[in-house]
Protein backbone atom coordinates (compact mmCIF):
# COMPACT_ATOMS: atom_id res chain seq x y z
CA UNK A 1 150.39 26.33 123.10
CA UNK A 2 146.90 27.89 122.57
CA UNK A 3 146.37 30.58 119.44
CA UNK A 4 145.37 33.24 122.40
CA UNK A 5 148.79 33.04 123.82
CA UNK A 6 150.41 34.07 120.25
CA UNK A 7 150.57 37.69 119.09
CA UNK A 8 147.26 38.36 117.18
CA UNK A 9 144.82 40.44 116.39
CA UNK A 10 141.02 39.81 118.66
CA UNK A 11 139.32 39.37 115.24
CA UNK A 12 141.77 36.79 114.04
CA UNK A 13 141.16 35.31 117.47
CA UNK A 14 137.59 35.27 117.85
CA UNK A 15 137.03 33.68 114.05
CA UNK A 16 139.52 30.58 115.13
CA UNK A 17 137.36 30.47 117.65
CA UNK A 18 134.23 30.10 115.92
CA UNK A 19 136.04 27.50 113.78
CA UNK A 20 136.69 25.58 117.49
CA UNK A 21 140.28 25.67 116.69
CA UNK A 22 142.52 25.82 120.17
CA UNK A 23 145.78 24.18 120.13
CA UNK A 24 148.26 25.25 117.86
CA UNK A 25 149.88 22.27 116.06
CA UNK A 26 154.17 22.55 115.90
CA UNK A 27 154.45 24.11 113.15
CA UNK A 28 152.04 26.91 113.72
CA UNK A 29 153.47 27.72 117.31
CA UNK A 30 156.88 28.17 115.71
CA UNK A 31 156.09 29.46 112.63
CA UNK A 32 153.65 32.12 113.33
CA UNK A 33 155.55 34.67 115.17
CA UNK A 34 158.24 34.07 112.73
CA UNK A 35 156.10 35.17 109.79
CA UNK A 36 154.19 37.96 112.12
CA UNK A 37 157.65 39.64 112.41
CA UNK A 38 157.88 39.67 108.73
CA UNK A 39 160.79 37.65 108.23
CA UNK A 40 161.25 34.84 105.21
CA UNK A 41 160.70 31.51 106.04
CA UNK A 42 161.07 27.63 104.54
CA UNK A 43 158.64 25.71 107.19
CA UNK A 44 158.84 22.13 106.27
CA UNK A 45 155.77 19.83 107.71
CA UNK A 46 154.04 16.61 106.94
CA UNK A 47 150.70 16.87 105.59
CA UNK A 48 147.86 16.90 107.92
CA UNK A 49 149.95 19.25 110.56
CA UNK A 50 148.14 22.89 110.09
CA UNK A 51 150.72 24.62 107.33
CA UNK A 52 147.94 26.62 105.90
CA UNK A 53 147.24 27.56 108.88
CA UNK A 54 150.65 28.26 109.55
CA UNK A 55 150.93 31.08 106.94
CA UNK A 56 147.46 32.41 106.26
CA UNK A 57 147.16 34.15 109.86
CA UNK A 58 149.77 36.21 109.98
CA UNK A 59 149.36 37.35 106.53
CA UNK A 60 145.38 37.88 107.78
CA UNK A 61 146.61 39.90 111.13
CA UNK A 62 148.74 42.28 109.11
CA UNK A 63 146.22 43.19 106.70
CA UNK A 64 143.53 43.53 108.91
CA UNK A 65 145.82 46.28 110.85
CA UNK A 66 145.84 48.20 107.76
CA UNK A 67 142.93 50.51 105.18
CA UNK A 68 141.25 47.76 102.68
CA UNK A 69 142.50 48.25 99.26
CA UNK A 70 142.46 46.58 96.08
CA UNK A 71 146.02 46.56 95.45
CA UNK A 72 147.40 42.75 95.81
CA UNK A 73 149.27 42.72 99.44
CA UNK A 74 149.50 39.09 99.20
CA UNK A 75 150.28 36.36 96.15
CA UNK A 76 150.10 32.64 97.39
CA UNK A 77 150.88 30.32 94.86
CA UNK A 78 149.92 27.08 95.02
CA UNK A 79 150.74 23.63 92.36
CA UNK A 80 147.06 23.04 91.97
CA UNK A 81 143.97 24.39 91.63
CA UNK A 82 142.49 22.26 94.18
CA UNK A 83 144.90 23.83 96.70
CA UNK A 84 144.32 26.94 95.55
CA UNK A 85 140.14 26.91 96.44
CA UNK A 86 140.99 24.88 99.64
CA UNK A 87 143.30 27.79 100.52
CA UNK A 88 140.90 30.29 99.50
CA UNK A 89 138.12 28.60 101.77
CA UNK A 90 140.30 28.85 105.26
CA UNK A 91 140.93 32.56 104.65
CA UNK A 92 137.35 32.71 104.46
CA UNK A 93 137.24 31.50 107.26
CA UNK A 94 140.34 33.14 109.03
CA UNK A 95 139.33 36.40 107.89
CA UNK A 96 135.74 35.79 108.78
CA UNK A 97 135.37 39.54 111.15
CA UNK A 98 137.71 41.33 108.56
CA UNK A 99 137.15 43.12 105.68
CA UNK A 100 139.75 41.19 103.45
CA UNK A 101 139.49 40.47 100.21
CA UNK A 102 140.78 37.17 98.25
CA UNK A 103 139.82 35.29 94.83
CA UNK A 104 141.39 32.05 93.80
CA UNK A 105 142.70 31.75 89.79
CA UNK A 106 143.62 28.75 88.21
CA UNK A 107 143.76 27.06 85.08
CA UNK A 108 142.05 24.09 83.46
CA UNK A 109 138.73 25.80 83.43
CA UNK A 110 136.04 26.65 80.15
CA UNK A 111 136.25 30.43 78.76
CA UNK A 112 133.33 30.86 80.69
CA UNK A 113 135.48 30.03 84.03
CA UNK A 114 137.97 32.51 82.81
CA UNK A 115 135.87 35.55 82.21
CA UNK A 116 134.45 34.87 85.73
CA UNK A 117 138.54 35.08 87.83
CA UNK A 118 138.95 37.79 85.17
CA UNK A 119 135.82 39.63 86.51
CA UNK A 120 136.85 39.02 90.28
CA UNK A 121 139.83 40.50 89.55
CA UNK A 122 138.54 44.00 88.61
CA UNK A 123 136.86 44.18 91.76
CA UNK A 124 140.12 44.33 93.57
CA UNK A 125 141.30 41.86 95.54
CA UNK A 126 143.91 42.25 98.71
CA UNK A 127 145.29 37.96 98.83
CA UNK A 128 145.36 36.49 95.17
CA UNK A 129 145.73 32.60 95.32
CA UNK A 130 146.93 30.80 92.38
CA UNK A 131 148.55 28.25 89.98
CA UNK A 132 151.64 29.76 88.70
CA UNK A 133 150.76 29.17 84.88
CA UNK A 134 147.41 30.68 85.09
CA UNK A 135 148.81 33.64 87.58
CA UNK A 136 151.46 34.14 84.72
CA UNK A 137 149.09 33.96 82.15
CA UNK A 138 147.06 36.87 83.39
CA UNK A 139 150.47 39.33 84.46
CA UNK A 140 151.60 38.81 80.88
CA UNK A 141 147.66 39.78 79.68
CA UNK A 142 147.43 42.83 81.43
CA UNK A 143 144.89 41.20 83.50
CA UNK A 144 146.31 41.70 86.94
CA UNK A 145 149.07 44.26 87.96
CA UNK A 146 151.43 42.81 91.59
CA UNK A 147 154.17 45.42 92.40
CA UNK A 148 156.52 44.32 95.21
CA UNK A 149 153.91 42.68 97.56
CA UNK A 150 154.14 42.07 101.26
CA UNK A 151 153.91 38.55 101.41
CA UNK A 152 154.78 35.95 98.87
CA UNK A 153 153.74 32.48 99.99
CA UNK A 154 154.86 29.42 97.39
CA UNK A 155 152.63 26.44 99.10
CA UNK A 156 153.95 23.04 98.40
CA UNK A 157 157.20 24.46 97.25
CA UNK A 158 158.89 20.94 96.41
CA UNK A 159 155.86 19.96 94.31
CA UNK A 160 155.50 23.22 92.33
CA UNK A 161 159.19 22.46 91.06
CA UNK A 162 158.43 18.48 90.33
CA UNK A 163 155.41 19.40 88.20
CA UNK A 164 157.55 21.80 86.18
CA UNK A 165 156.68 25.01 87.03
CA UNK A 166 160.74 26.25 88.04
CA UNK A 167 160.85 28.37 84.41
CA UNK A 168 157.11 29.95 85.61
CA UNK A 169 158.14 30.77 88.90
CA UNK A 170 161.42 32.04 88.02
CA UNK A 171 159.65 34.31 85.57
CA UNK A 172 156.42 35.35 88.14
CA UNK A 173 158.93 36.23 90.54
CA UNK A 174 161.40 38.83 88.39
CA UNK A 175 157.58 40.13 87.24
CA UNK A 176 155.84 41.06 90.58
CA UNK A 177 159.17 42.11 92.27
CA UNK A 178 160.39 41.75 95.37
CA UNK A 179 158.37 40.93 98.38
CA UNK A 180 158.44 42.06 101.56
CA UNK A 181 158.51 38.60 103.10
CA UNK A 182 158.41 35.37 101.68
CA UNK A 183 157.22 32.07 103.25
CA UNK A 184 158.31 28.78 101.20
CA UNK A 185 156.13 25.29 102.75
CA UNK A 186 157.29 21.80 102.00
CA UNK A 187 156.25 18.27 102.78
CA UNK A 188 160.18 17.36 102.59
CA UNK A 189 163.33 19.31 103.06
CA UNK A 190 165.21 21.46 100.91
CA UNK A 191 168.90 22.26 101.20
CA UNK A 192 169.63 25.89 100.54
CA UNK A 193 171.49 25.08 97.48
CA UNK A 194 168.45 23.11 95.94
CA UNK A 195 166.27 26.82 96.05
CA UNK A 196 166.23 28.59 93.05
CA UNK A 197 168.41 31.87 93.08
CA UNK A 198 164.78 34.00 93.58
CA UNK A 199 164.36 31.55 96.78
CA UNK A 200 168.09 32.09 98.15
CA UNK A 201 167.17 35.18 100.65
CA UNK A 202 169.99 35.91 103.63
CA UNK A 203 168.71 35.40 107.05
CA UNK A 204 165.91 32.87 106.40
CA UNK A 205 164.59 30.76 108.60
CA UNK A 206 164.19 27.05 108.39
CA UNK A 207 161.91 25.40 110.53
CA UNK A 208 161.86 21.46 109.57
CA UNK A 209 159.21 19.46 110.72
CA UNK A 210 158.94 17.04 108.36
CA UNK A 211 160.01 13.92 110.56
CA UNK A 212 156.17 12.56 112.18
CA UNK A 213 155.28 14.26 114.83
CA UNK A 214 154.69 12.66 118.41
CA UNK A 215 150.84 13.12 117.85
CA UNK A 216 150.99 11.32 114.90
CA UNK A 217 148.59 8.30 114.93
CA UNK A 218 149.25 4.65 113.64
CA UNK A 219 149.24 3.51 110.59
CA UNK A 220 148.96 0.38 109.81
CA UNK A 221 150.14 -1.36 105.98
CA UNK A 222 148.27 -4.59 105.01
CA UNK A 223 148.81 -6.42 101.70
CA UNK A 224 145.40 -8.14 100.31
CA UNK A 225 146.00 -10.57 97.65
CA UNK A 226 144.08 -10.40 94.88
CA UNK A 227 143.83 -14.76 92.91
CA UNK A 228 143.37 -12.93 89.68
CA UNK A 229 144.99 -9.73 87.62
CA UNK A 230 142.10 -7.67 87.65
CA UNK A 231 141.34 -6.90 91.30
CA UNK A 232 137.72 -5.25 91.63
CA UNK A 233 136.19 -8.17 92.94
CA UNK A 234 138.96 -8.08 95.60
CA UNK A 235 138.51 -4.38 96.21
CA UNK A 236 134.67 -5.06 96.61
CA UNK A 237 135.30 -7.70 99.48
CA UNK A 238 137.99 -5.19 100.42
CA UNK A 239 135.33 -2.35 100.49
CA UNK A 240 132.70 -4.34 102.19
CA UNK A 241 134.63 -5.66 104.89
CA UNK A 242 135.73 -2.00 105.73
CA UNK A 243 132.65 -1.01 106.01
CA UNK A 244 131.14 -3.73 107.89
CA UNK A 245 134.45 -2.92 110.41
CA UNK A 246 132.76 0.70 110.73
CA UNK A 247 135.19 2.37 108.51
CA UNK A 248 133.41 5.21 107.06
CA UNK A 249 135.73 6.88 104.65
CA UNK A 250 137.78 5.20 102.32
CA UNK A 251 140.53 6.54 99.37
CA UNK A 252 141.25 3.94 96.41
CA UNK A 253 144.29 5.46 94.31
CA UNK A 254 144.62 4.02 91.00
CA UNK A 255 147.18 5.52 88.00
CA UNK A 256 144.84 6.65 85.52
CA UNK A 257 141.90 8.74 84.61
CA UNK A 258 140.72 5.81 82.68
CA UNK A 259 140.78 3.62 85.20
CA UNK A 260 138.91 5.65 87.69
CA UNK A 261 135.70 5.89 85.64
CA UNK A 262 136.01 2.10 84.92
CA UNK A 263 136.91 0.51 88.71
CA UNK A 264 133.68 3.84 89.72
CA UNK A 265 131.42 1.89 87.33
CA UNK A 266 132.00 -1.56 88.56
CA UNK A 267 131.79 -0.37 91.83
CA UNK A 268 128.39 1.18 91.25
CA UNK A 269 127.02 -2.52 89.35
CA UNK A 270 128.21 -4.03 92.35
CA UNK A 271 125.84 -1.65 94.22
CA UNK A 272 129.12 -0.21 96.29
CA UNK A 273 128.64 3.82 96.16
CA UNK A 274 131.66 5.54 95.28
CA UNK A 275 132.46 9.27 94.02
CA UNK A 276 134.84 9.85 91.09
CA UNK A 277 137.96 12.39 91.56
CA UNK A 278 140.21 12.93 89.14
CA UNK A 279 141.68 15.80 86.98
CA UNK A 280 139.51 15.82 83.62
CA UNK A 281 136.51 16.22 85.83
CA UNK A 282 135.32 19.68 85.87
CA UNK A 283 136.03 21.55 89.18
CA UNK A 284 132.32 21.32 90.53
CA UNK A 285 132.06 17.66 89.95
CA UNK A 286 135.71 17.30 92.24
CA UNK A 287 134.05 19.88 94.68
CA UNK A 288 130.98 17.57 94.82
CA UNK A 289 132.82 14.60 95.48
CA UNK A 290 134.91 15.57 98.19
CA UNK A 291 131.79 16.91 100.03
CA UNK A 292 129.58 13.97 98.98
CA UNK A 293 132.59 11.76 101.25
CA UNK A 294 132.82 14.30 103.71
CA UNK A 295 128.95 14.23 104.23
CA UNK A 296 128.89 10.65 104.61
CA UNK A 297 126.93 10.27 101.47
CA UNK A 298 129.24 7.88 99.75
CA UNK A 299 132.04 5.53 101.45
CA UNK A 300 134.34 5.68 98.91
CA UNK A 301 136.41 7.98 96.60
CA UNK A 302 137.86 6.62 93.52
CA UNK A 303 140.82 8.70 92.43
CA UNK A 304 144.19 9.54 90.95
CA UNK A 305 147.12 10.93 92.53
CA UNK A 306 145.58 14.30 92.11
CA UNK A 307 143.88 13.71 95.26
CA UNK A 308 146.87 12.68 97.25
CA UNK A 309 148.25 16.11 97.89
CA UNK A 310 146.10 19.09 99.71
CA UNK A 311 143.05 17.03 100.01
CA UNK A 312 142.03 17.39 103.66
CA UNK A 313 138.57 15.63 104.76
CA UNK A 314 137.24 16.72 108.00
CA UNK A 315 137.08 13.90 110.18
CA UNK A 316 139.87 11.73 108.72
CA UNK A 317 139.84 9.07 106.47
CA UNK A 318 139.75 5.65 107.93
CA UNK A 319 141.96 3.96 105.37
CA UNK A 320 143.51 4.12 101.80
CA UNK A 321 143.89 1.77 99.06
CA UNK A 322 146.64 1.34 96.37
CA UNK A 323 144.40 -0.64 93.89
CA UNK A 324 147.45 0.31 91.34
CA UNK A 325 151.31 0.85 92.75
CA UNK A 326 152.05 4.33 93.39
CA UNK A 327 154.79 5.51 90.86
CA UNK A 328 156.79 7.13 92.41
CA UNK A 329 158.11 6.81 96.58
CA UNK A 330 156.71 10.40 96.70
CA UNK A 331 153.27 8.94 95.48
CA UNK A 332 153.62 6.13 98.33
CA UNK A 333 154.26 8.87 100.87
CA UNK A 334 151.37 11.18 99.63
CA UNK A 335 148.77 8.47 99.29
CA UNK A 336 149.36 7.37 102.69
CA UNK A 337 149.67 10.95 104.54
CA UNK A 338 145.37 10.71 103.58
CA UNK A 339 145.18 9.21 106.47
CA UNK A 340 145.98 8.73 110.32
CA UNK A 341 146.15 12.29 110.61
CA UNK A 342 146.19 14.50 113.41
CA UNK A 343 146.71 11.82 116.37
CA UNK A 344 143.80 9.33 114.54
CA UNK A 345 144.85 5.96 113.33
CA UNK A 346 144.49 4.97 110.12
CA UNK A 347 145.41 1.46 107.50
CA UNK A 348 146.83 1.53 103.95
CA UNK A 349 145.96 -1.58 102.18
CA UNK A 350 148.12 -2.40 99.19
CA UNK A 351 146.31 -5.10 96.42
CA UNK A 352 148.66 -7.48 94.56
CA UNK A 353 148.35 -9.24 92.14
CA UNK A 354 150.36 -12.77 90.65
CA UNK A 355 153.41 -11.52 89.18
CA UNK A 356 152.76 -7.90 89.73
CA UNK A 357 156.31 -5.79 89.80
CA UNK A 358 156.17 -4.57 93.87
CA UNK A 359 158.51 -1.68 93.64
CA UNK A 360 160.74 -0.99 96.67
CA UNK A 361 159.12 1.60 98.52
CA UNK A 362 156.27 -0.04 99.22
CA UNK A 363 156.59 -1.81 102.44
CA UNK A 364 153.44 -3.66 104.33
CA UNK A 365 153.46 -4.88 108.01
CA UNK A 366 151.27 -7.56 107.24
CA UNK A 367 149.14 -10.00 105.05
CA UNK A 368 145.36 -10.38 105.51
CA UNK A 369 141.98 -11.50 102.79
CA UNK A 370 138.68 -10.14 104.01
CA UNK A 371 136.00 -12.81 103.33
CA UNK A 372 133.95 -12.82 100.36
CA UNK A 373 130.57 -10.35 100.56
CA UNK A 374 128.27 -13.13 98.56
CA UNK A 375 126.89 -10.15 96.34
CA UNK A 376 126.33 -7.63 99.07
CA UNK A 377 126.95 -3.74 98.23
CA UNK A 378 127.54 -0.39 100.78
CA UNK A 379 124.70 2.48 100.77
CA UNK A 380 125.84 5.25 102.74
CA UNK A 381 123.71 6.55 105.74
CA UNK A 382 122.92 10.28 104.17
CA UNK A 383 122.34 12.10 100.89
CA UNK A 384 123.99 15.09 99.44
CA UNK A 385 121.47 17.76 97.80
CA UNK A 386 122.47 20.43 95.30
CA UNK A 387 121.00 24.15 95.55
CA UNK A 388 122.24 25.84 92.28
CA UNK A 389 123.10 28.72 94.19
CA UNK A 390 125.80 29.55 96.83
CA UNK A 391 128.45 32.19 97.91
CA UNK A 392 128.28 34.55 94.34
CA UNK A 393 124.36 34.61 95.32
CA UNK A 394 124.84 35.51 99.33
CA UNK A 395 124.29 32.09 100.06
CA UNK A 396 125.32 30.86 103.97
CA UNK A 397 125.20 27.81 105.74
CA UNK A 398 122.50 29.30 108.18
CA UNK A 399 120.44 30.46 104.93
CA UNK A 400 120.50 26.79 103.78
CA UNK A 401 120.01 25.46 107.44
CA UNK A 402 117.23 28.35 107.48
CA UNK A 403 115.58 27.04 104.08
CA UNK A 404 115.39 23.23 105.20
CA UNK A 405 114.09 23.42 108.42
CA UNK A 406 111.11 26.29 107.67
CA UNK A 407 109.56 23.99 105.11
CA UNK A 408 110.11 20.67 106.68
CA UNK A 409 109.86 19.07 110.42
CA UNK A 410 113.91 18.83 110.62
CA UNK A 411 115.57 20.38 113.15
CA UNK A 412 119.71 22.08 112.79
CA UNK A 413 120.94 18.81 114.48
CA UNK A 414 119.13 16.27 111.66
CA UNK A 415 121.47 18.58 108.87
CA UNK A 416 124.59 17.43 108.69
CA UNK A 417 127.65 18.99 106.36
CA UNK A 418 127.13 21.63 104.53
CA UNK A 419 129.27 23.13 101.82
CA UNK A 420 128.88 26.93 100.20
CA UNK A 421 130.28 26.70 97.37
CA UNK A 422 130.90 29.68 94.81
CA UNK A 423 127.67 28.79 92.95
CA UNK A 424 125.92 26.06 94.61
CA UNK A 425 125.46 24.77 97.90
CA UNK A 426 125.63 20.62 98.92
CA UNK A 427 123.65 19.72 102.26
CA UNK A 428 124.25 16.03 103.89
CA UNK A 429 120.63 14.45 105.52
CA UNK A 430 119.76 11.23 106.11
CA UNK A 431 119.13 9.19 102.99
CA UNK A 432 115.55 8.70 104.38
CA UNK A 433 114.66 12.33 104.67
CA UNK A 434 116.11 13.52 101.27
CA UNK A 435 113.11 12.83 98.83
CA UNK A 436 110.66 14.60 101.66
CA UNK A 437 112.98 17.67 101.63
CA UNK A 438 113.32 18.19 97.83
CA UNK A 439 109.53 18.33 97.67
CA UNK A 440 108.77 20.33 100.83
CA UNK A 441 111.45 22.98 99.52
CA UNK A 442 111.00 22.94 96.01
CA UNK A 443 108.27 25.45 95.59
CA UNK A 444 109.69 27.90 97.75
CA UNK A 445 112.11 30.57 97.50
CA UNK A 446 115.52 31.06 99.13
CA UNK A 447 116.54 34.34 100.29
CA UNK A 448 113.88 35.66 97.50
CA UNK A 449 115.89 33.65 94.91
CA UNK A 450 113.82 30.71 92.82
CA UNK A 451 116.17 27.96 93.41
CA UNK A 452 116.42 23.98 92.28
CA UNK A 453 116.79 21.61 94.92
CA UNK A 454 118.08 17.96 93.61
CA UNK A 455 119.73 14.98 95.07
CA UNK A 456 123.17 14.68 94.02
C-alpha cells in the first residue's frame, strides 16, 4: 500500500514525499489508521520495519488539524536518549509543512545540557520526547506541567521495563493522567497479563509483527577463529577483508566501555579508521560518530550494546561483529537486527576464541578465516567536517550546501551526507577535497554568522 492511499492530511503527504518515502512497510499500513481513529494500540515489529513511522504520523495529522499551542498534546517516551533525538529528528521531518512543535529531554547530560531542555521547555512545546527518569525528574521539579494528553506513545515498551524503569513509568503515568490514546511498540510480544495495570486498557489492539517479514533480507552467521585470546589482529584481517569485499559499513559489539576505547585505539595503530560509540561519550561525540559512518568517512563503528537498539544508518550496514559474546539472547537478537534490513542482505560474524564459553543462543551457519592483510589498514573514501553551528542557529542543509559550493568549485552532487544537528552541522566530501574546503570557507561567513570549519 502507498502512504497516499491512507487517510492523511496533504501536508503530512507532501513532506513523506520530500523524504522519497512511498510504500508503507506492514506495520505502518495496519497500524496507522488504527492510531488515526484514536484507539490504543500494542504494535509489535522487528527493528528496521518503520515503527516510528508507524506512530509519529498520525499523532502529526491530528495536531496539524488543530490551533498550535504550547500545551503538551503528545508525551513519547522512549528507553534512551539516543531514541529519543532519533525520534525527534523524523518528526522534523514528518512535520516538515506544519507548524508543530517538539523538543527531546533526556538525562546523562552536563548542567549546562539541562538548563538548555529546561529553556526549550518554556517556549512551549506541542510533542515532548523523553527518557522516563529525566521526564520524571522535571514533572516532580515543576519544570513541565502534562494534563491528560492525547497521545501517549511508550517506544520500545519491552526494553523500557528490562532497563528498570516499571516504578518510573508507573509513577509518570498516575502524574500526567490519562491519555486519550495510547500506543505501546515492541520488538517482541507481550501477553496482556505481562502489561503493567496503567498498560491494561479494554479494547486494545494488538497488531504482532514481530515474526521476519517476507521482505526481510538474508543474513548470513559466520564464525572466524581467532589462534590466540586476544582477537584484534583477527578483527583487523576480519576488517580488511570486508572491506576489500566492498563492504562499506561495519558494527563491532564488544561488552564494555573499556574495551571500546582500547580495540578503537588498536584499530587506529593499525591504520584501520574506526569511530567510538558508547554511553560515557558525550551526546555530540555519539552524534558524530553515527554520521561520520553514515557519511562514509570511517568503515567501522566500535561500540557497546548501546548501539544495538534504535540505531538506524541510512543505507544499511553491510555486516556486524560480536568481537565479545552478546550477554544476553536479547543482545544476540539486537546486535544482529543492525543489519540486513529492509529487504538488503547482510553477515554477522561471531570471533572465538580457544576455550571461550559459546553460550547457546548464538548459532553460526558456517566457519570461514579471511587471509592475513600483511600490515595493510582501511581509509575511508570521504571526510566529515564540523561547522560549530546548526539547527539552534537556523542552520539547513541547503545553507551548508549553499556555503561549500559559493567558495569552492564543488558542485551539490560532490557533497555527500549532511547532518543538522542542534548546534553543529557534519558534511561528508571526498577525503581529497576536504583540506581545499576548510580553507576556501574559512574566512567567510555563514548566513552572516562567523563560523569554524574543521575536519572531524
Amino acid at each position: 500500500m502507498k502512504f497516499d492511499e491512507l487517510d492523511l492530511s496533504y501536508d503530512v503527504l507532501d513532506a513523506l514525499d520530500a523524504m522519497n518515502f512511498d510504500e508503507c512497510t506492514p506495520i505502518q499500513e495496519q497500524a496507522i489508521p488504527v492510531a488515526l481513529r484514536g484507539r490504543d494500540l500494542i504494535a509489535v515489529a522487528q527493528t528496521g520495519t518503520g515503527k516510528t513511522a508507524a506512530f509519529l504520523l498520525p499523532v502529526i495529522d491530528q495536531l496539524g488539524m488543530r490551533e498550535p499551542s504550547d500545551s503538551v498534546k503528545c508525551v513519547v517516551m522512549t528507553p534512551t536518549r539516543e531514541l529519543a533525538l532519533q525520534i525527534d529528528r523524523q518528526l522534523e521531518g514528518f512535520s516538515y509543512f506544519l507548524p508543530i512543535s517538539s523538543t527531546a529531554v533526556y538525562g546523562g547530560t552536563d548542567g549546562a545540557g539541562y538548563a538548555q531542555q529546561q529553556r526549550a521547555l518554556k517556549m512551549g512545546a506541542e510533542v515532548i520526547i523523553a527518557t522516563p527518569g529525566r521526564l520524571l525528574d522535571l514533572l516532580q521539579r515543576g519544570a513541565l506541567e502534562i494534563h491528560d494528553p492525547a497521545t501517549v506513545v511508550v517506544d520500545e515498551f519491552d526494553k523500557t521495563l528490562d532497563l528498570g524503569f516499571a516504578d518510573e513509568m508507573r509513577r509518570l503515568m498516575r502524574r500526567i493522567g490519562r491519555p486519550g490514546s495510547l500506543v505501546l511498540t515492541s520488538a517482541t510480544p507481550m501477553g496482556h497479563a505481562e502489561l503493567p495495570q496503567w498498560a491494561q486498557r479494554p479494547g486494545c489492539q494488538t497488531l504482532d509483527y514481530s515474526a521476519p517479514a517476507e521482505k526481510s533480507g538474508h543474513l548470513d552467521r559466520v564464525e572466524v577463529e581467532s589462534p590466540v585470546r586476544d582477537k584484534a589482529e583477527t578483527l583487523a584481517d576480519l576488517l580488511c577483508a570486508l572491506s576489500d569485499a566492498g563492504q562499506r559499513r561495519t558494527i563491532v559489539f564488544v561488552n564494555h566501555r573499556e574495551s571500546a576505547e582500547r580495540l578503537h585505539e588498536l584499530l587506529r595503530r593499525d591504520g584501520i579508521e574506526s569511530a567510538l560509540y558508547h554511553g560515557g561519550l558525550q551526546q555530540t561525540d555519539r552524534e558524530a560518530a553515527v554520521a561520520r559512518l553514515r557519511g562514509g568517512s570511517v568503515p567501522v563503528l566500535v561500540a557497546t550494546d548501546l548501539a544495538a537498539r534504535g540505531l538506524d544508518i541510512e543505507g544499511g550496514i553491510d555486516a556486524v561483529v560480536h568481537y565479545h559474546m552478546p550477554p544476553t539472547a536479547d543482545d544476540w537478537t539486537h546486535r544482529n537486527g543492525r543489519t540486513a534490513r529492509n529487504g538488503a542482505d547482510g553477515t554477522v560474524y561471531v570471533i572465538t576464541a580457544e576455550g571461550e564459553n559459546i553460550p547457546d543462543y548464538v548459532v553460526t551457519d558456517r566457519r570461514w578465516q579471511p587471509a592475513p592483510r600483511d600490515g595493510r589498514g582501511i581509509q575511508a573514501p570521504m571526510a566529515t567536517l564540523h561547522i560549530n553551528a546548526g539547527r539552534k542557529e537556523k542552520i539547513s542543509k541547503g545553507d551548508a550546501v549553499g556555503y561549500i559550493t559559493a567558495h569552492t568549485d564543488l558542485n551539490g552532487s560532490d557533497i555527500g551526507l549532511i547532518t543538522v544537528n542542534d548546534h553543529s552541522t557534519l558534511i561528508a566530501v571526498a577525503r581529497q577535497a576536504a583540506d581545499t574546503v576548510i580553507a576556501a570557507c574559512s574566512p567567510h561567513k555563514l548566513k552572516g554568522k562567523r563560523v569554524r570549519i574543521t575536519l572531524l
